[in-house]
C-alpha atoms as a PDB file:
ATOM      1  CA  UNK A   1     -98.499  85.654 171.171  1.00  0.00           C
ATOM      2  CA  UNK A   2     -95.105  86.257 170.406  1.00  0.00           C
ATOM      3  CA  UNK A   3     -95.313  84.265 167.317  1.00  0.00           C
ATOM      4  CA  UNK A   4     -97.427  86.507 166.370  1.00  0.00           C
ATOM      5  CA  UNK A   5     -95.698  89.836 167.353  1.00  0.00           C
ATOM      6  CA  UNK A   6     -92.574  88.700 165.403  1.00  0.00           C
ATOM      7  CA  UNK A   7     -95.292  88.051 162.620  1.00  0.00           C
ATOM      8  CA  UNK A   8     -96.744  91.028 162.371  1.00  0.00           C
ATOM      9  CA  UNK A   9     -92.820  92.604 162.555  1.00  0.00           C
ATOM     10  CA  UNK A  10     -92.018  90.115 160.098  1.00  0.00           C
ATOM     11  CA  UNK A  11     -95.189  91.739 157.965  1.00  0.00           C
ATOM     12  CA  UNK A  12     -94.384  95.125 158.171  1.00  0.00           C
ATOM     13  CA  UNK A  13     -91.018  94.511 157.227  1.00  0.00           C
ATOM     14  CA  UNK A  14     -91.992  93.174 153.816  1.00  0.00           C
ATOM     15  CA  UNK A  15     -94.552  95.527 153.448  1.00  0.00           C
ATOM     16  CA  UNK A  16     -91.529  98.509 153.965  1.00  0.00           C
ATOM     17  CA  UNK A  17     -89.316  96.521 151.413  1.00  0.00           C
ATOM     18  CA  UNK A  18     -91.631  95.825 148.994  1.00  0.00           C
ATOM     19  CA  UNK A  19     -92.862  99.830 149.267  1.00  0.00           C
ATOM     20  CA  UNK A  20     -89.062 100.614 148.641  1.00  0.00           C
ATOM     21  CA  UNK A  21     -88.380  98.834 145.794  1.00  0.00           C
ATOM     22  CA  UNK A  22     -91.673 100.041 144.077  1.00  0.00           C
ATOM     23  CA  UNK A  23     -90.596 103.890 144.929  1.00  0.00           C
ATOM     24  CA  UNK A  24     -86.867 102.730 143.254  1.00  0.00           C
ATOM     25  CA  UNK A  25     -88.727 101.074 140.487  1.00  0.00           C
ATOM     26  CA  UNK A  26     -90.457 104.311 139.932  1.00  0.00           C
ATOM     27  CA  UNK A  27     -87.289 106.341 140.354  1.00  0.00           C
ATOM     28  CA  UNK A  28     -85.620 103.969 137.406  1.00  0.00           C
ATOM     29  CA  UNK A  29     -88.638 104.089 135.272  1.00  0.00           C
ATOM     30  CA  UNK A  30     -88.281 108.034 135.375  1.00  0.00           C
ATOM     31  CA  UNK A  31     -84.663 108.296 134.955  1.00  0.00           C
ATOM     32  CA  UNK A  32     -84.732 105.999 132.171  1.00  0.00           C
ATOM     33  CA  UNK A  33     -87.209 108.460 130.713  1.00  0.00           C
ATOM     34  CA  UNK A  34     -85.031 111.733 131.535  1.00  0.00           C
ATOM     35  CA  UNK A  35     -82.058 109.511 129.259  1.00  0.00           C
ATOM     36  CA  UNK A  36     -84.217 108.433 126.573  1.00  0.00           C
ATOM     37  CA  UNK A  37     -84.903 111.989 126.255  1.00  0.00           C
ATOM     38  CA  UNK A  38     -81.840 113.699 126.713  1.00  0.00           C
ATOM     39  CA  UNK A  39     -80.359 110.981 124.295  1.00  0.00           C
ATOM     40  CA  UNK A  40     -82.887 112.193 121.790  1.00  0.00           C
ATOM     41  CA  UNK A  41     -81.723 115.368 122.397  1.00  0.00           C
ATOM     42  CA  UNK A  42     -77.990 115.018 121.984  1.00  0.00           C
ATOM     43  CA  UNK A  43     -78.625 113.158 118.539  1.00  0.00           C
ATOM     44  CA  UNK A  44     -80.673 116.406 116.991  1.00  0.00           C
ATOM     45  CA  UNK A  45     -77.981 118.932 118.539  1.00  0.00           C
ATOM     46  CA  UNK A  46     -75.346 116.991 117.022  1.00  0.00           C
ATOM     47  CA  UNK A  47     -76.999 116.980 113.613  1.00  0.00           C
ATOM     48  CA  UNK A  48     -78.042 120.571 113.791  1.00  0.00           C
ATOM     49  CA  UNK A  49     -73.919 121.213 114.933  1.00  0.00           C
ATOM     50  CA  UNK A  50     -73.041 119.018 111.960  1.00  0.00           C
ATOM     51  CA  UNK A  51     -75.172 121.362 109.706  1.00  0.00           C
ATOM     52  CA  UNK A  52     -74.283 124.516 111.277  1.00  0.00           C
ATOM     53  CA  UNK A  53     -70.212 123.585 110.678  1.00  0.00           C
ATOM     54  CA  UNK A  54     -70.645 122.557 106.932  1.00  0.00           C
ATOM     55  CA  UNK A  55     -72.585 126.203 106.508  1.00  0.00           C
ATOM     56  CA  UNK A  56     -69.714 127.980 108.143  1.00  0.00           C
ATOM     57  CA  UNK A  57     -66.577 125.929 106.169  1.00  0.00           C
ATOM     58  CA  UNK A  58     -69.330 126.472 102.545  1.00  0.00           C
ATOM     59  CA  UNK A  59     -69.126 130.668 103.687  1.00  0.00           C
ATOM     60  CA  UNK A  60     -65.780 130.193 104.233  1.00  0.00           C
ATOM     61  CA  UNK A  61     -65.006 128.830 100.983  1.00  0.00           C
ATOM     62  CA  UNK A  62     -67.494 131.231  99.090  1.00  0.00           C
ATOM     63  CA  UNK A  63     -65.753 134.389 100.730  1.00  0.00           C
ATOM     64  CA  UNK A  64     -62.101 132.763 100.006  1.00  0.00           C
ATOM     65  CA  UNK A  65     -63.485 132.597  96.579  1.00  0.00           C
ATOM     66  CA  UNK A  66     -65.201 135.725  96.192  1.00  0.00           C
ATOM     67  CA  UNK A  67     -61.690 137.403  97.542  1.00  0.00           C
ATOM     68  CA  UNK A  68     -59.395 135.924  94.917  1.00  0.00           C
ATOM     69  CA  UNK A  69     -61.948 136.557  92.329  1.00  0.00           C
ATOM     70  CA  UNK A  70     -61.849 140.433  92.853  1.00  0.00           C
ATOM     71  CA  UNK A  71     -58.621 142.511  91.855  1.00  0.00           C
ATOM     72  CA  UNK A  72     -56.866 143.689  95.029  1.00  0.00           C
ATOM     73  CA  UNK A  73     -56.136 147.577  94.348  1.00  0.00           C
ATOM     74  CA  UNK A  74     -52.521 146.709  94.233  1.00  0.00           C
ATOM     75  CA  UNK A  75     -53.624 144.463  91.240  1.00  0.00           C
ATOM     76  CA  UNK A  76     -54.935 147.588  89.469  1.00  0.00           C
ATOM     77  CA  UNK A  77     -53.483 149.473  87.170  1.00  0.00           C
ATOM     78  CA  UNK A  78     -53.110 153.485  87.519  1.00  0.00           C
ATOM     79  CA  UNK A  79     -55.577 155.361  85.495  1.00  0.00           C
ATOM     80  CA  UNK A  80     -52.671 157.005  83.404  1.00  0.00           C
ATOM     81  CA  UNK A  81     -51.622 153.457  81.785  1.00  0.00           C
END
């Protein structure tokens, strides 16, 4: 009888382990999936950053450009020359 008790213990044991490490396994499986994900969305906000800085330094340059192309008033000369 006691063979049988420690058994049955012995069972239930396993069964409680094994129920554990299919809950982690689940838990991994679903993490992995939150990584893969975030991952994926790291990579396009980095290329949309990427693109977002080379608009800003092309503006940059435009407006540098578009200032030294127009006379400054200083630069102009008095009507009565």
């Amino acid at each position: 009888m006691s063979t049988t008790r420690a058994s049955d213990a012995l069972n239930e044991r396993l069964e409680a382990l094994e129920s554990r490490i299919a809950y982690q396994e689940h838990w991994l499986d679903t993490l992995d999936q939150a990584v893969a994900a975030q991952e994926t969305r790291l990579a396009k906000l980095e290329r949309i950053n990427a693109l977002m800085q080379q608009k800003i330094r092309e503006q940059q340059r435009a407006l540098q450009e578009s200032d030294a192309a127009q006379p400054r008033p200083e630069d102009e000369l008095p009507p009565h020359y």
